[in-house]
C-alpha atoms as a PDB file:
ATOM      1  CA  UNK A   1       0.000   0.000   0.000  1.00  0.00           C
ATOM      2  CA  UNK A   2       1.263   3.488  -0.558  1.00  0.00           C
ATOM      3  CA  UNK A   3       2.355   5.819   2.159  1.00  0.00           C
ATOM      4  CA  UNK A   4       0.164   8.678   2.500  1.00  0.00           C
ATOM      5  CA  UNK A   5       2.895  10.915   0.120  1.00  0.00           C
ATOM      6  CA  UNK A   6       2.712   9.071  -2.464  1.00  0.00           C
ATOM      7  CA  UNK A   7      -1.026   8.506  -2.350  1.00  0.00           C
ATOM      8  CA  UNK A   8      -1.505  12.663  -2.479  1.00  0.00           C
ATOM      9  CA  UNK A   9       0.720  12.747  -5.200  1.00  0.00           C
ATOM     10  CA  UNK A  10      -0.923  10.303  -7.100  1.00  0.00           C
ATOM     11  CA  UNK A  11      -3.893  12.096  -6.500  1.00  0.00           C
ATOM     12  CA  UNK A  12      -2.590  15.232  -7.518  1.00  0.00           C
ATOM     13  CA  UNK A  13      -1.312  13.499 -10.814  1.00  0.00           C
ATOM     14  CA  UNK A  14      -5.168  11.913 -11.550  1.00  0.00           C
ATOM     15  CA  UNK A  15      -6.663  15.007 -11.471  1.00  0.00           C
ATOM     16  CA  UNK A  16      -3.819  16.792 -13.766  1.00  0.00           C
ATOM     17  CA  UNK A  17      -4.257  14.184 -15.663  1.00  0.00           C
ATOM     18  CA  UNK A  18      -8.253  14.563 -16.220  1.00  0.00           C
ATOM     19  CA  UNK A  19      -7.360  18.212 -16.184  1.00  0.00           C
ATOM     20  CA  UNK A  20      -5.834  17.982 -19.792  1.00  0.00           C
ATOM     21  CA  UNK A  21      -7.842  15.250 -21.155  1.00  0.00           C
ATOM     22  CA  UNK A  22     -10.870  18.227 -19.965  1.00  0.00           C
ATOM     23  CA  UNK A  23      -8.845  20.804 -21.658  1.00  0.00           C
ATOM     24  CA  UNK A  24      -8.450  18.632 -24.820  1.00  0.00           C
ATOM     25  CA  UNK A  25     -12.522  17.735 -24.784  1.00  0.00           C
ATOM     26  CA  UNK A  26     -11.326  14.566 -24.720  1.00  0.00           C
ATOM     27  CA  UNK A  27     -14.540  11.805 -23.457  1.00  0.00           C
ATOM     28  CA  UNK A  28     -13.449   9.155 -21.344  1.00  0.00           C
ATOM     29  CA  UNK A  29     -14.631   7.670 -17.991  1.00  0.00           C
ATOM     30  CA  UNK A  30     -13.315   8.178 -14.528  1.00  0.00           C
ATOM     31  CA  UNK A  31     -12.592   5.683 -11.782  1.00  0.00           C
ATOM     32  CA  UNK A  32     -11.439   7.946  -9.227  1.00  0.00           C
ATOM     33  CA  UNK A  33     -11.056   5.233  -6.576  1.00  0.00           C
ATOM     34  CA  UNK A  34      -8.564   3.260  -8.443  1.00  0.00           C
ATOM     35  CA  UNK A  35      -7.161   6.665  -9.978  1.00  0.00           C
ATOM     36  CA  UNK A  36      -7.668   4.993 -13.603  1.00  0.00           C
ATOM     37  CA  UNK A  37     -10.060   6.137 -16.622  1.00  0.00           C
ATOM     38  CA  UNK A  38     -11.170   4.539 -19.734  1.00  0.00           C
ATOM     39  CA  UNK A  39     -10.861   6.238 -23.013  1.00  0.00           C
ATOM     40  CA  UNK A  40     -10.529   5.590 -26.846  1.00  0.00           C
ATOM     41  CA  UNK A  41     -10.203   6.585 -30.127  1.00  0.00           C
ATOM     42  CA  UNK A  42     -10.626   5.672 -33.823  1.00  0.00           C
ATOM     43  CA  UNK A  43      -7.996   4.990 -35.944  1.00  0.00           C
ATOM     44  CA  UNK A  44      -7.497   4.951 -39.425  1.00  0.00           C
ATOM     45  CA  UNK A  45      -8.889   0.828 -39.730  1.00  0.00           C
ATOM     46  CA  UNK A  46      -9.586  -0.321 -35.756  1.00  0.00           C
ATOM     47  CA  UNK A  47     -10.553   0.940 -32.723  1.00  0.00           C
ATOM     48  CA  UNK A  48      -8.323   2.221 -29.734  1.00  0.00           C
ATOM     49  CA  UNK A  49      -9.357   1.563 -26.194  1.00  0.00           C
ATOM     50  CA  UNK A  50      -7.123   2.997 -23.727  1.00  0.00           C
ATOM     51  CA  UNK A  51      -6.993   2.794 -20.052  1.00  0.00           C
ATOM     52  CA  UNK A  52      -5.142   5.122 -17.867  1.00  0.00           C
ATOM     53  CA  UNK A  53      -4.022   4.083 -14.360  1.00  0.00           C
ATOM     54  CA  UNK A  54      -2.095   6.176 -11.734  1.00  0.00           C
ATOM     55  CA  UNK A  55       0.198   3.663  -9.443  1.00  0.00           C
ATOM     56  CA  UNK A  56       0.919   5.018  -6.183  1.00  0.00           C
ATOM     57  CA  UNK A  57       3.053   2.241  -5.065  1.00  0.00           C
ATOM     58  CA  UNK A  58       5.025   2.442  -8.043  1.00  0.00           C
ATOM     59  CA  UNK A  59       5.300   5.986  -8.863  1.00  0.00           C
ATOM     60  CA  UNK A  60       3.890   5.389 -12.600  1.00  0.00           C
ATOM     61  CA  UNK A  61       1.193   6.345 -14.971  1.00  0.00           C
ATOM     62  CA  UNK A  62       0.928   3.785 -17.109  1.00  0.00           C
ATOM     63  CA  UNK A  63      -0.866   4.008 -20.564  1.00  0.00           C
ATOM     64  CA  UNK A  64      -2.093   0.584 -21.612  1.00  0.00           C
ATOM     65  CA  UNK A  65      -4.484  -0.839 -24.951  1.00  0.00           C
ATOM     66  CA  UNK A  66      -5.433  -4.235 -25.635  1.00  0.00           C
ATOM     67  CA  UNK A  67      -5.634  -4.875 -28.942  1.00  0.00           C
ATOM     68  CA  UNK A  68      -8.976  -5.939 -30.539  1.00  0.00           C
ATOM     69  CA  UNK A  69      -8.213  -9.426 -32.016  1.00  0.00           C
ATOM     70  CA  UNK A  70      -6.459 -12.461 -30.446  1.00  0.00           C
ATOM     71  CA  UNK A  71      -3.684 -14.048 -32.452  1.00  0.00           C
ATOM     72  CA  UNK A  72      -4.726 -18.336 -32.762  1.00  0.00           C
ATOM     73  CA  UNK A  73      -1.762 -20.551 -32.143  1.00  0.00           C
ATOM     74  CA  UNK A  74      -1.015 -21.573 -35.743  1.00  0.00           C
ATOM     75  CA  UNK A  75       0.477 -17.700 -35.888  1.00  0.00           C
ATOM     76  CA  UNK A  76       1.921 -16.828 -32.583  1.00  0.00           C
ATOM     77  CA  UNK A  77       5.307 -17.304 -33.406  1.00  0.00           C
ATOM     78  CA  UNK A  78       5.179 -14.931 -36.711  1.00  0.00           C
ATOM     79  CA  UNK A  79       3.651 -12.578 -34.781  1.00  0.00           C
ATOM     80  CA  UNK A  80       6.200 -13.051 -31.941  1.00  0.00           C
ATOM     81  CA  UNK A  81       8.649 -12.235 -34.180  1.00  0.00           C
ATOM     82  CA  UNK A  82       6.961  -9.222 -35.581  1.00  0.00           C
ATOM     83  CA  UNK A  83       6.226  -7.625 -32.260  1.00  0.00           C
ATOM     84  CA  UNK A  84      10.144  -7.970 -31.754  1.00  0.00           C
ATOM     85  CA  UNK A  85      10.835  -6.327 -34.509  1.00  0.00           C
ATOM     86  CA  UNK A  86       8.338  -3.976 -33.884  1.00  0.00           C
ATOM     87  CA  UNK A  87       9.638  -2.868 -29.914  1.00  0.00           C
ATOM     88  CA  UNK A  88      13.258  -2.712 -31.344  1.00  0.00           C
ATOM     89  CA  UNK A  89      11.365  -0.184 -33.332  1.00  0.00           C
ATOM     90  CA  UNK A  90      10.235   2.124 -31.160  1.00  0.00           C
ATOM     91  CA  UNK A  91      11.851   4.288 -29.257  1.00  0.00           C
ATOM     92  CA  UNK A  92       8.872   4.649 -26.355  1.00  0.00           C
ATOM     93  CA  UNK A  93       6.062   2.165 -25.358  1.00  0.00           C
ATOM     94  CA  UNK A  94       6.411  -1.611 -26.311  1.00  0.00           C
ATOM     95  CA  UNK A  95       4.025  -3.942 -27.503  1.00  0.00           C
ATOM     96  CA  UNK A  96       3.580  -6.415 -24.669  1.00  0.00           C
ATOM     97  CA  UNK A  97       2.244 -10.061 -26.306  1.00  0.00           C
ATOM     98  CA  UNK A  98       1.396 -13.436 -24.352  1.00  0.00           C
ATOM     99  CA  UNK A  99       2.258 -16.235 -26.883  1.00  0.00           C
ATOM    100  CA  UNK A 100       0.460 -18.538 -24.554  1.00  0.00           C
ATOM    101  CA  UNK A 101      -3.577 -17.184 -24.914  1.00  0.00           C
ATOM    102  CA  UNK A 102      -2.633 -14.988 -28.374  1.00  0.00           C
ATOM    103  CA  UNK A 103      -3.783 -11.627 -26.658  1.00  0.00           C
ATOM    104  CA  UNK A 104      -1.491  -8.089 -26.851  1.00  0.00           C
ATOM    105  CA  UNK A 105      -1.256  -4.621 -25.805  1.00  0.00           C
ATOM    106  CA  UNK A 106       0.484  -1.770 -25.793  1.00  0.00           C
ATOM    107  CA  UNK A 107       2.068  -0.093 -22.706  1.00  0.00           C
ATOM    108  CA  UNK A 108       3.850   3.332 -21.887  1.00  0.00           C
ATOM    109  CA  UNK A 109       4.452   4.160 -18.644  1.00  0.00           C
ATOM    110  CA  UNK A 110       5.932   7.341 -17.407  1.00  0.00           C
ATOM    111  CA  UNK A 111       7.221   8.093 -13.377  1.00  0.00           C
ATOM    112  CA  UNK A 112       5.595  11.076 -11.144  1.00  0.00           C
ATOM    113  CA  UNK A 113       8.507   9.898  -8.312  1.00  0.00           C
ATOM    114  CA  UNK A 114       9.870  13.559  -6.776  1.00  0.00           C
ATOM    115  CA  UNK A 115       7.868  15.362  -9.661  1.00  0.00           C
ATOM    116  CA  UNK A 116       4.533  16.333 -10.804  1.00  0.00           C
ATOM    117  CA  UNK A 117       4.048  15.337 -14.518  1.00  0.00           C
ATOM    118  CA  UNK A 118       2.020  18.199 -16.770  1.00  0.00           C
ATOM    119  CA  UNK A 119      -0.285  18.473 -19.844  1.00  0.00           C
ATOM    120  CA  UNK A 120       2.557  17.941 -22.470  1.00  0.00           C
ATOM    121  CA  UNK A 121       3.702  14.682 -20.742  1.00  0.00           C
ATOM    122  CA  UNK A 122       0.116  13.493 -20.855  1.00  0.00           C
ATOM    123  CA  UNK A 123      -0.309  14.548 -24.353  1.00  0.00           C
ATOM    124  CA  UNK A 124       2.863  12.801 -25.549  1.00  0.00           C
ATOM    125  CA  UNK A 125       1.549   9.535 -23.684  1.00  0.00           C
ATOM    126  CA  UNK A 126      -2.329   9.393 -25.060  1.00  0.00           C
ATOM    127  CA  UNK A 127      -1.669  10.626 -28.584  1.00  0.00           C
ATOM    128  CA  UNK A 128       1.873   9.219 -28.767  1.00  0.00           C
ATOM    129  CA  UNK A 129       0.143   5.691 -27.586  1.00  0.00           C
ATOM    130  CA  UNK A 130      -2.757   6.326 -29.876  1.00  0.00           C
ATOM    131  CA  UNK A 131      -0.097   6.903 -32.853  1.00  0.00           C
ATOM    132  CA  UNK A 132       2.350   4.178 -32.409  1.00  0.00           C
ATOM    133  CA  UNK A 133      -0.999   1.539 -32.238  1.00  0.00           C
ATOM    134  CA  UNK A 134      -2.575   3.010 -35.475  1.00  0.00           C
ATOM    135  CA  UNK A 135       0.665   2.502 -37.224  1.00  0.00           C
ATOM    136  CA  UNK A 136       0.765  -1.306 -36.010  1.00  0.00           C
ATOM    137  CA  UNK A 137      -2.129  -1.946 -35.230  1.00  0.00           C
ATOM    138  CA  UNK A 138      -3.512  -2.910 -38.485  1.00  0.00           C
ATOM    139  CA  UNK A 139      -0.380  -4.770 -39.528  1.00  0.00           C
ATOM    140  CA  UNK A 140      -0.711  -7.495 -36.618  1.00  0.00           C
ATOM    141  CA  UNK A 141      -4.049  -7.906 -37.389  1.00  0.00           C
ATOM    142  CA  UNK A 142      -3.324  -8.857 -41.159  1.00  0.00           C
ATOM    143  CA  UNK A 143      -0.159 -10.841 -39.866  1.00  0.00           C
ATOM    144  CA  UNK A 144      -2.533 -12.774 -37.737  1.00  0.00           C
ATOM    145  CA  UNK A 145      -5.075 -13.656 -39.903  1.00  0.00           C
ATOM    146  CA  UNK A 146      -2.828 -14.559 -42.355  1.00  0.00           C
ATOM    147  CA  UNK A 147      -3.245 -11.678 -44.909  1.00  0.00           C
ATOM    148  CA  UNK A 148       0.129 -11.094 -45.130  1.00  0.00           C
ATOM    149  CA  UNK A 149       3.447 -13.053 -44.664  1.00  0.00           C
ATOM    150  CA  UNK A 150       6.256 -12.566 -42.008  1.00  0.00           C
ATOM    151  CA  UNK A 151       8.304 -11.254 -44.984  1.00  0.00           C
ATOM    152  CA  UNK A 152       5.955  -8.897 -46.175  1.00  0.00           C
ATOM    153  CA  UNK A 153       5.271  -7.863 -42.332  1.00  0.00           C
ATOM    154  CA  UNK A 154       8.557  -6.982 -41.809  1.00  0.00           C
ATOM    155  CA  UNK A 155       9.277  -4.990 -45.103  1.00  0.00           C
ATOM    156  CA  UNK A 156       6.284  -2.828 -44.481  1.00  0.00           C
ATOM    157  CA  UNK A 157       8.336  -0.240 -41.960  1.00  0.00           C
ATOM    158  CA  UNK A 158      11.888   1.116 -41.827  1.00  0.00           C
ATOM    159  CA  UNK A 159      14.050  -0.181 -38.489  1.00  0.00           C
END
């Protein structure tokens, strides 16, 4: 459990945090107890659903969408490989993928420890997240339902 410090300055990071998303008339849903909300947005071919959570044991606001399609075992390994190639990618967030069950997301976290994150650092996390999951979004889906080949995966971004 967090010590009362941390707990007020998680607090104080949750509302900054709805602050902007107010300031951006952004919709989304609150869950004030467990300092988290629920958001989304459309991209250019799927859905993004995002959820929001404040951590005030860990210091973190982490940024986190499962994607809306589960890989089937005959092409969890492709898209293991893909989602590798993908992180090495990136230079913030990661795709996080369970080979066992076929189900990913995508994660960026960002600390509030000794500081009090603003609107910009928000910002950069929902419409950075909301970029990076259009781009690849799309591309794993195709890659897991077999529309396109490992190969052709792989040659569709620069590294």
């Amino acid at each position: 459990m967090a010590d009362i410090n941390k707990l007020e300055l998680a607090k104080a990071t949750y509302s900054n945090l709805c602050q902007t998303l107010d300031a951006q008339d952004w919709k989304y849903k609150k869950n004030e107890e467990k300092l988290m909300i629920e958001c989304g947005a459309q991209g250019d071919d799927l859905p993004i659903e995002l959820t929001i959570k404040v951590d005030p044991d860990r210091m973190l606001v982490m940024t986190f969408s499962h994607l809306p399609f589960v890989v089937q075992e005959d092409k969890r390994l492709e898209v293991a490989i893909a989602v590798c190639a993908v992180n090495n990618a990136l230079a913030d967030g990661c795709f996080d993928y369970n080979v066992t069950n076929g189900h990913m997301f995508f994660r960026l976290t960002n600390s509030f420890m000794e500081s009090m994150l603003g609107a910009e650092a928000f910002k950069y996390m929902i419409f950075g997240s909301c970029q990076i999951i259009d781009e690849y979004n799309d591309k794993l889906l195709m890659l897991a339902k077999g529309m396109i080949s490992i190969e052709q995966f792989l040659s569709s971004f620069t590294h």
